[in-house]
Protein backbone atom coordinates (compact mmCIF):
# COMPACT_ATOMS: atom_id res chain seq x y z
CA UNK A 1 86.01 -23.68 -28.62
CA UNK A 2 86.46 -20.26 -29.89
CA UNK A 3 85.85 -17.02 -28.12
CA UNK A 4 82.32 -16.53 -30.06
CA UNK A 5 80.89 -19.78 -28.91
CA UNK A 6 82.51 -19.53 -25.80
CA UNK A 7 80.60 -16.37 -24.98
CA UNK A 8 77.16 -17.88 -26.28
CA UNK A 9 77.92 -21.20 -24.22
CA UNK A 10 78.25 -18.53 -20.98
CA UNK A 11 75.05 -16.23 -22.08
CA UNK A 12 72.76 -19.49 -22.46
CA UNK A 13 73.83 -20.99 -18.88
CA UNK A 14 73.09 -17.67 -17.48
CA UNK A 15 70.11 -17.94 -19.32
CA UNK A 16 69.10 -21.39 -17.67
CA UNK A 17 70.62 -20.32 -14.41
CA UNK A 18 68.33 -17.35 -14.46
CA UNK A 19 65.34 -19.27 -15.21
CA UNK A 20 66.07 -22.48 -12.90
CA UNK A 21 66.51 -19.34 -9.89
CA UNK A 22 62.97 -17.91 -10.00
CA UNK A 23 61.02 -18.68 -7.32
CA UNK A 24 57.03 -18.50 -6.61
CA UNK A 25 56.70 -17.53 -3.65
CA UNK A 26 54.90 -14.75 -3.38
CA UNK A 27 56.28 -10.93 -1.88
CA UNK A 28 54.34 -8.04 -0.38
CA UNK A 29 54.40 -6.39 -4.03
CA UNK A 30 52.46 -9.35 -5.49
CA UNK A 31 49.49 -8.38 -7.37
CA UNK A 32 46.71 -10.99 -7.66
CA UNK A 33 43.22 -10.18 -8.25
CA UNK A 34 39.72 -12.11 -9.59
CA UNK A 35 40.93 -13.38 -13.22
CA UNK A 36 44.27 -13.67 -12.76
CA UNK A 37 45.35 -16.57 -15.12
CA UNK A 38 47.28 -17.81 -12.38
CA UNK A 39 46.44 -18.81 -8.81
CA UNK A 40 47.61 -18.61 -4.87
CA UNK A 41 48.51 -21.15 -2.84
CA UNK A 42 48.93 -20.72 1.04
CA UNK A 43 50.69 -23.86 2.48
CA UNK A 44 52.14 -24.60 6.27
CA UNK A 45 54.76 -26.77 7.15
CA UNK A 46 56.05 -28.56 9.92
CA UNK A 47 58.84 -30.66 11.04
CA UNK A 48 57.49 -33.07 13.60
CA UNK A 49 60.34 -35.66 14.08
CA UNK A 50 63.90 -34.11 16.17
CA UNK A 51 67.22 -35.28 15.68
CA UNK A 52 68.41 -35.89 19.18
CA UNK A 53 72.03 -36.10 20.17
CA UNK A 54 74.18 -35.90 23.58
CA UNK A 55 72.80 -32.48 24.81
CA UNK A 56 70.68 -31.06 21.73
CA UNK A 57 67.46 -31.28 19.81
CA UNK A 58 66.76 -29.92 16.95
CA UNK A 59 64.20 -30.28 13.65
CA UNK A 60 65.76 -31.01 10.21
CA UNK A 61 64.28 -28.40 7.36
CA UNK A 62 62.99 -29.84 4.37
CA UNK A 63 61.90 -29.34 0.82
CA UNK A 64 59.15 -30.38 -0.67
CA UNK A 65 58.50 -30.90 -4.15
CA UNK A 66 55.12 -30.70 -6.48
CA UNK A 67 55.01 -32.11 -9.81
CA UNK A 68 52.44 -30.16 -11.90
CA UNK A 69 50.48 -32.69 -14.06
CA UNK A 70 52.20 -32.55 -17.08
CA UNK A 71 49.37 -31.84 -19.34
CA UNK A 72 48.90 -28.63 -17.60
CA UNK A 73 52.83 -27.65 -17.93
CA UNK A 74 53.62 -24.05 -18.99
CA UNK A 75 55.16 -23.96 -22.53
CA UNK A 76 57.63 -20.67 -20.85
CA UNK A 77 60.88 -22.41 -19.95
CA UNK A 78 61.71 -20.02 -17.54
CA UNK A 79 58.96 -21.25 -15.42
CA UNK A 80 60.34 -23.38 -12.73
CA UNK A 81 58.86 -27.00 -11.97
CA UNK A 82 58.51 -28.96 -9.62
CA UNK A 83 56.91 -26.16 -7.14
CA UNK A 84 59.66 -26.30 -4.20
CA UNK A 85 58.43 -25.09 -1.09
CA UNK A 86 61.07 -24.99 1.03
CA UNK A 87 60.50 -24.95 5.03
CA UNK A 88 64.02 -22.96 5.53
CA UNK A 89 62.41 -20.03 3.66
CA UNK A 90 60.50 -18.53 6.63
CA UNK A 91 59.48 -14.93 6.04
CA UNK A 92 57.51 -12.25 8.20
CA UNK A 93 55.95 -13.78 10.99
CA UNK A 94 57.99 -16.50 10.52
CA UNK A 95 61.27 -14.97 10.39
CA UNK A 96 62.66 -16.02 13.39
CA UNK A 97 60.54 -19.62 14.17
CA UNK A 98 62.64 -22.88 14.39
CA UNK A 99 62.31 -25.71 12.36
CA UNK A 100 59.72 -27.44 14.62
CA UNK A 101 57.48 -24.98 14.54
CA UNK A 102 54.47 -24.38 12.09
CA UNK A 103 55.35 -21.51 9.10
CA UNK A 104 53.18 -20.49 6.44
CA UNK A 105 53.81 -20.07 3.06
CA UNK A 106 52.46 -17.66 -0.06
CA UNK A 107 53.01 -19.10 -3.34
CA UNK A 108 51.88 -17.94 -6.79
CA UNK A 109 51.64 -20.86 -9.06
CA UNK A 110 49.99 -21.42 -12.17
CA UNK A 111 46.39 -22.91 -12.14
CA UNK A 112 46.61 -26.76 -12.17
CA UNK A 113 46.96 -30.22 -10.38
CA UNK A 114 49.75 -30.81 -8.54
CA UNK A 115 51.15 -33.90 -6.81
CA UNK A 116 53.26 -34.14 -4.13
CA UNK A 117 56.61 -36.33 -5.64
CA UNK A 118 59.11 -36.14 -2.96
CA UNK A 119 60.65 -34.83 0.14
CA UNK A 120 64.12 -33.45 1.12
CA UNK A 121 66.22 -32.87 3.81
CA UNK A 122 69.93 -32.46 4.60
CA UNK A 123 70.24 -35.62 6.35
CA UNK A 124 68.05 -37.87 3.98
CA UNK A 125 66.14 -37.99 0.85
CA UNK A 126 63.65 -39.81 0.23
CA UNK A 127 60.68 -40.15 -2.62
CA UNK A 128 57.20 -39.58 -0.68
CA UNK A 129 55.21 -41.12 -3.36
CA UNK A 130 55.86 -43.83 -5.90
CA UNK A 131 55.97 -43.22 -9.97
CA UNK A 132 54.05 -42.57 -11.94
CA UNK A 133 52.96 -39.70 -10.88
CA UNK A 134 49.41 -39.75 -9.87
CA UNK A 135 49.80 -43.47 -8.66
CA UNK A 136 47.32 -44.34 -5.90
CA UNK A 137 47.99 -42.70 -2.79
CA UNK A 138 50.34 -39.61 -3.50
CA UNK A 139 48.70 -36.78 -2.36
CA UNK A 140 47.58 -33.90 -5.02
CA UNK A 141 45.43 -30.07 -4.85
CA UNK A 142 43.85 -28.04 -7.82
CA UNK A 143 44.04 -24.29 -7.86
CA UNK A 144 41.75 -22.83 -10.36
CA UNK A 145 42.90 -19.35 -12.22
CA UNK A 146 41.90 -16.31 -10.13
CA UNK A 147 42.14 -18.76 -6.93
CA UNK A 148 43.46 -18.32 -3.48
CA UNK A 149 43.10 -21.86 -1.75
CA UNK A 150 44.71 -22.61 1.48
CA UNK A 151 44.90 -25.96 1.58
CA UNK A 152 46.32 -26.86 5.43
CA UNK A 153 49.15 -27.34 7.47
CA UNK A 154 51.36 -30.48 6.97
CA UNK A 155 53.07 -31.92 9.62
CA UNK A 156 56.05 -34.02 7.97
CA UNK A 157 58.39 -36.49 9.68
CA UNK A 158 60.92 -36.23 7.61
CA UNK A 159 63.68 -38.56 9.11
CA UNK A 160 61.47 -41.81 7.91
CA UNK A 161 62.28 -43.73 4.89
CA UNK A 162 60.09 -42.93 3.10
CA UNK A 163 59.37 -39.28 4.83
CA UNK A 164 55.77 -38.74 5.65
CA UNK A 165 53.02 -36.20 5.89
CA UNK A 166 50.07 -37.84 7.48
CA UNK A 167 48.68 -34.99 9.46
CA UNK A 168 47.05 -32.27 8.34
CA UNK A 169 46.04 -29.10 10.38
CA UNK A 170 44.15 -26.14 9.72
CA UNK A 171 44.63 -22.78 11.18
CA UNK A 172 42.62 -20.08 9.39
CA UNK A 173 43.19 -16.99 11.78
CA UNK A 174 46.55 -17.72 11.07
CA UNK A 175 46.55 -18.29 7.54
CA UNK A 176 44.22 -14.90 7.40
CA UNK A 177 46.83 -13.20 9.18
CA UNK A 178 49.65 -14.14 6.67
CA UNK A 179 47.43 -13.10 3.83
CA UNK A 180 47.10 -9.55 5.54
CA UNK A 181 50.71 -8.97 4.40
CA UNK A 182 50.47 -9.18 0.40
CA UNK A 183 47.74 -6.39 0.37
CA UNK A 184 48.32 -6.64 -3.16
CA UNK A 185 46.58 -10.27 -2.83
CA UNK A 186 42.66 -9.40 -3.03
CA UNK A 187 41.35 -12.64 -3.81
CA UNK A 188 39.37 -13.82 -0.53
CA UNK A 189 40.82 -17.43 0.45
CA UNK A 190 39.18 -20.61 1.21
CA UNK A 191 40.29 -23.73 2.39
CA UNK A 192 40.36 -26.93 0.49
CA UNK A 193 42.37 -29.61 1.99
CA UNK A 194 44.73 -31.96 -0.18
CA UNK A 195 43.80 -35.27 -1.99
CA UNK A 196 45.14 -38.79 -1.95
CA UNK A 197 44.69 -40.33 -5.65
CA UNK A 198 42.68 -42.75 -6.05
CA UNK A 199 42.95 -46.33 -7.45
CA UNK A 200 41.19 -46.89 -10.65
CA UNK A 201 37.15 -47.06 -10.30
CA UNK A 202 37.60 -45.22 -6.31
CA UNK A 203 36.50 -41.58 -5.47
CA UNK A 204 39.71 -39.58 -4.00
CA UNK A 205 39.83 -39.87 -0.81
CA UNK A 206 40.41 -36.03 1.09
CA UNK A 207 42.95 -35.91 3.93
CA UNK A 208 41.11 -35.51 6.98
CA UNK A 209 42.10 -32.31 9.48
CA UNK A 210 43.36 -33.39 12.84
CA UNK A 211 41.96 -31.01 15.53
């Protein structure tokens, strides 16, 4: 390969590199107000399930991946998809919380359905739903442009095959309390707790909150 196309080859994987890196979660600069095109997700995580060996205890992090229905898929390639939200990531409040305890998360997404495709962890992966996407059962949420929706806190065990979310919390003071730290965020939030999809001719069933 000459030097020409060998530079070109090195600008476009920068290029893809660059793109692939850009994350949505939201920082205290973001700016989100009533008709943004986009929209605001606030989700919490937990790790529920310890790995316990001779003389410790401890909670594996995980990632967990969003599929945005593909219909709804930005046409800019540097937009990253599936939405990661990674439990590692802890920020603010969270800074210095272990893995089995609840964070909270700010994302900025664009406005869409998204499904809940699989989990990840450093000592197992696993798919959380089966394909197609949609199929009955895997969880989903809609954010509407110009939305902030909080949509609960999922408590994961993630050391299952398959891993599993089955509980779902809700703490608004806390949620509220995250929220106060984007003051660039002044969309008023409201909680709308996740889906499961339904099978053909059934409503969708809404995960219930667990006091």
């Amino acid at each position: 390969m000459g030097p020409f196309r060998t530079l070109a080859a090195t600008a476009l994987l920068a290029i893809l590199l660059a793109g692939c890196a850009q994350s949505w979660v939201a920082s205290p600069e973001t700016q989100f107000v009533e008709g943004s095109p986009d929209a605001i997700v606030v989700i919490g995580l937990k790790s529920i399930v310890p790995i316990i060996t001779p003389g410790s205890r401890s909670y594996p992090d995980f990632q967990m991946a969003w599929d945005l229905l593909p219909a709804q898929q930005p046409s800019r390639p540097t937009v990253p998809r599936p939405l990661i939200v990674d439990s590692a990531d802890r920020t603010g409040i969270f800074e210095d919380k272990p893995p089995g305890e609840l964070a909270l998360y700010v994302i900025r997404v664009p406005a869409g359905t998204y499904y809940l495709r699989q989990i990840t962890t450093a000592v197992a992966q696993s798919r959380y739903t089966l394909l197609p996407m949609g199929a009955p059962g895997a969880p989903f949420f809609t954010v509407k442009p110009g939305e902030v929706r909080y949509i609960g806190d999922l408590h994961c065990d993630v050391i299952a095959r398959p891993a599993r979310c089955t509980t779902l919390t809700r703490s608004d003071a806390l949620a509220h309390a995250v929220l106060s730290q984007y003051p660039g965020i002044r969309v008023k939030p409201h909680f709308r707790a996740p889906a499961y999809s339904p099978a053909a001719d059934e409503p969708a069933r809404v995960m219930a909150v667990s006091e």
